[in-house]
Protein backbone atom coordinates (compact mmCIF):
# COMPACT_ATOMS: atom_id res chain seq x y z
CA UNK A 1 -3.71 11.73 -15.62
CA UNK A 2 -3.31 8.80 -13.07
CA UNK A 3 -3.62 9.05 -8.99
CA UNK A 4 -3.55 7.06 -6.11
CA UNK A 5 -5.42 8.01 -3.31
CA UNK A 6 -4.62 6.42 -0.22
CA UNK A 7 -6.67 6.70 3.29
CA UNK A 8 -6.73 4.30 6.55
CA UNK A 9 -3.89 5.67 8.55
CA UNK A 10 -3.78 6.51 11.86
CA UNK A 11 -2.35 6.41 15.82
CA UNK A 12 -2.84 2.62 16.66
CA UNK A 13 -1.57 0.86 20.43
CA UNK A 14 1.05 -2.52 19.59
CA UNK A 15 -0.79 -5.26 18.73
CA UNK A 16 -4.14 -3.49 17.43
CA UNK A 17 -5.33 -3.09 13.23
CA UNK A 18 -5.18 -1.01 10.86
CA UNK A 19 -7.00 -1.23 7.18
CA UNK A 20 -4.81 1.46 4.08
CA UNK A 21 -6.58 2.05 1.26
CA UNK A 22 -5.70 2.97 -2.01
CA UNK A 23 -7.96 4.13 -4.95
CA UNK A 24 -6.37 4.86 -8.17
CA UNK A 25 -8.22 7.05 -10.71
CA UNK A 26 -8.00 8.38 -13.70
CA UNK A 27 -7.56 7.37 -17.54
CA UNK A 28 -6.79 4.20 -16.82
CA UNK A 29 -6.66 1.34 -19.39
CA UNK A 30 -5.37 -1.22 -17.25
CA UNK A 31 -3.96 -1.68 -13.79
CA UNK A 32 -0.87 -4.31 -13.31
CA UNK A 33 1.07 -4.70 -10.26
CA UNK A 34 0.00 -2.98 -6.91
CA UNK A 35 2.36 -2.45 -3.42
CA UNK A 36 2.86 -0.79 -0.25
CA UNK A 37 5.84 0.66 0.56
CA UNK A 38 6.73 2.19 3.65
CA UNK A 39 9.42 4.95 5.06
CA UNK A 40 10.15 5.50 8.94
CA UNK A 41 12.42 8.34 9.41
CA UNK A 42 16.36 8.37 8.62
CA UNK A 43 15.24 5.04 6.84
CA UNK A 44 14.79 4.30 3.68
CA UNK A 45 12.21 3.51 1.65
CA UNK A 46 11.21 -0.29 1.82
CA UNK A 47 8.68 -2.42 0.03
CA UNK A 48 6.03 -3.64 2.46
CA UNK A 49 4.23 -6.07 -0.51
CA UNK A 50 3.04 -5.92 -3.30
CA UNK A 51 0.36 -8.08 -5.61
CA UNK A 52 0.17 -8.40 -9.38
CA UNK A 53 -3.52 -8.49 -11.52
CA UNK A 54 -3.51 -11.96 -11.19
CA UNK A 55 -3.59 -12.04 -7.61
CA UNK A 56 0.04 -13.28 -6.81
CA UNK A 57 1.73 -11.59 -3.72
CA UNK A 58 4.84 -11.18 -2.32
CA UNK A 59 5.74 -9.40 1.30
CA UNK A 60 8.70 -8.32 3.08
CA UNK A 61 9.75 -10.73 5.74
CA UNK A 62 9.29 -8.34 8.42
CA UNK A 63 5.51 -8.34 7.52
CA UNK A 64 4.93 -12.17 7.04
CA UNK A 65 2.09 -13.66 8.93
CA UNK A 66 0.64 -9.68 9.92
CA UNK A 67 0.11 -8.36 6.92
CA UNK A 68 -2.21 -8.82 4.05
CA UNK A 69 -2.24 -7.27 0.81
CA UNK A 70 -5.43 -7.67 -1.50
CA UNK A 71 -7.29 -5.95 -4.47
CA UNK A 72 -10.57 -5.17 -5.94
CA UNK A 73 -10.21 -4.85 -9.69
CA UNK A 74 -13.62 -3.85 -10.11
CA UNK A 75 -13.17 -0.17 -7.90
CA UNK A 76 -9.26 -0.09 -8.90
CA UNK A 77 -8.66 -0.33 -5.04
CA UNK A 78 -5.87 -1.76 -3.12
CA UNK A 79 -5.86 -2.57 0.46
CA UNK A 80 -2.77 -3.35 3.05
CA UNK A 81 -4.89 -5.24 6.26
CA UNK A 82 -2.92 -4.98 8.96
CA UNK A 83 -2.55 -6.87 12.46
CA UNK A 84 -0.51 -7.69 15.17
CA UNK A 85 1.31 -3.75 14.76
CA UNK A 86 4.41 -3.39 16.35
CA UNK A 87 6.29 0.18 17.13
CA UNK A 88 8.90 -0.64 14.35
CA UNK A 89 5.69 -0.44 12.07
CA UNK A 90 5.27 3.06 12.11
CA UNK A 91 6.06 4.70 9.15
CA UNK A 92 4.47 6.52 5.94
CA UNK A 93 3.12 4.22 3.84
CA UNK A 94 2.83 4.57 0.27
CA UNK A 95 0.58 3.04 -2.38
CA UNK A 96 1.83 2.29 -5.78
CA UNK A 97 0.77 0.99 -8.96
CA UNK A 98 1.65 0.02 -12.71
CA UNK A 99 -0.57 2.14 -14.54
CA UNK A 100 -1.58 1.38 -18.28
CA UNK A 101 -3.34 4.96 -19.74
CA UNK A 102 -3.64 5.46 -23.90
CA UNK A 103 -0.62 7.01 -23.69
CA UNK A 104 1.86 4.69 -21.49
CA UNK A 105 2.82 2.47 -18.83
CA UNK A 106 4.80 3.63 -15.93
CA UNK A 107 4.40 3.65 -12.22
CA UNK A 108 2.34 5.99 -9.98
CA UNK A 109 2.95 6.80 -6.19
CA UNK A 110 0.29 7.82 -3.68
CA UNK A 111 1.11 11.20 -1.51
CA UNK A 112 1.51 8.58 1.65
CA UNK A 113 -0.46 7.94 4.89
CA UNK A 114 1.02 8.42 8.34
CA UNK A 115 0.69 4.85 10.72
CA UNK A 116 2.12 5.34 14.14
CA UNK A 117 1.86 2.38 16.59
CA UNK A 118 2.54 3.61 20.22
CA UNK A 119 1.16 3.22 23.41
């Protein structure tokens, strides 16, 4: 069994930080592409950005230039830095992954963290 675990959420005022973490575990073989999504409600579900083993990323326009999306191979961690948060930010993020066990490759989902930017 795979899981992501992710942690870092929280109430933030526009224009502060926040750092999401997300720690996959497991019987892992080998871990390929890594994202954030995100979900604010009566939305739906949107990629944030995501970042393949080799390093390349890709983000959602909304995101460009305040977000940062990096990875530590070594710990099987994922992290989504965060600046310049606006209201239309908040949202449930969700980590995800392309998971290689023995058995297969498919994708894996994290249970979400809550980020609410508000004053």
């Amino acid at each position: 069994q795979v899981q992501l675990v992710e942690s870092g959420g929280g109430l933030v005022q526009p224009g502060g930080s926040l750092r999401l973490s997300c720690a996959a575990s497991g019987s892992i073989v080998r871990i390929h592409t890594m994202g954030w999504y995100r979900q604010a409600p009566g939305k739906e579900r949107e990629l944030v950005a995501a970042i393949t083993s080799g390093g390349s990323t890709n983000y959602a326009d909304s995101v460009k230039g305040r977000f940062t999306i990096s990875r530590d191979n070594a710990k099987n961690t994922v992290y989504l830095q965060m600046n310049s948060l606006k209201p239309e930010d908040t949202a449930v993020y969700y980590c995800t992954g392309t998971i290689s066990t023995i058995y297969r490759t498919t994708g894996y989902w994290g249970q979400g963290t809550q980020v609410t930017v508000s004053s």
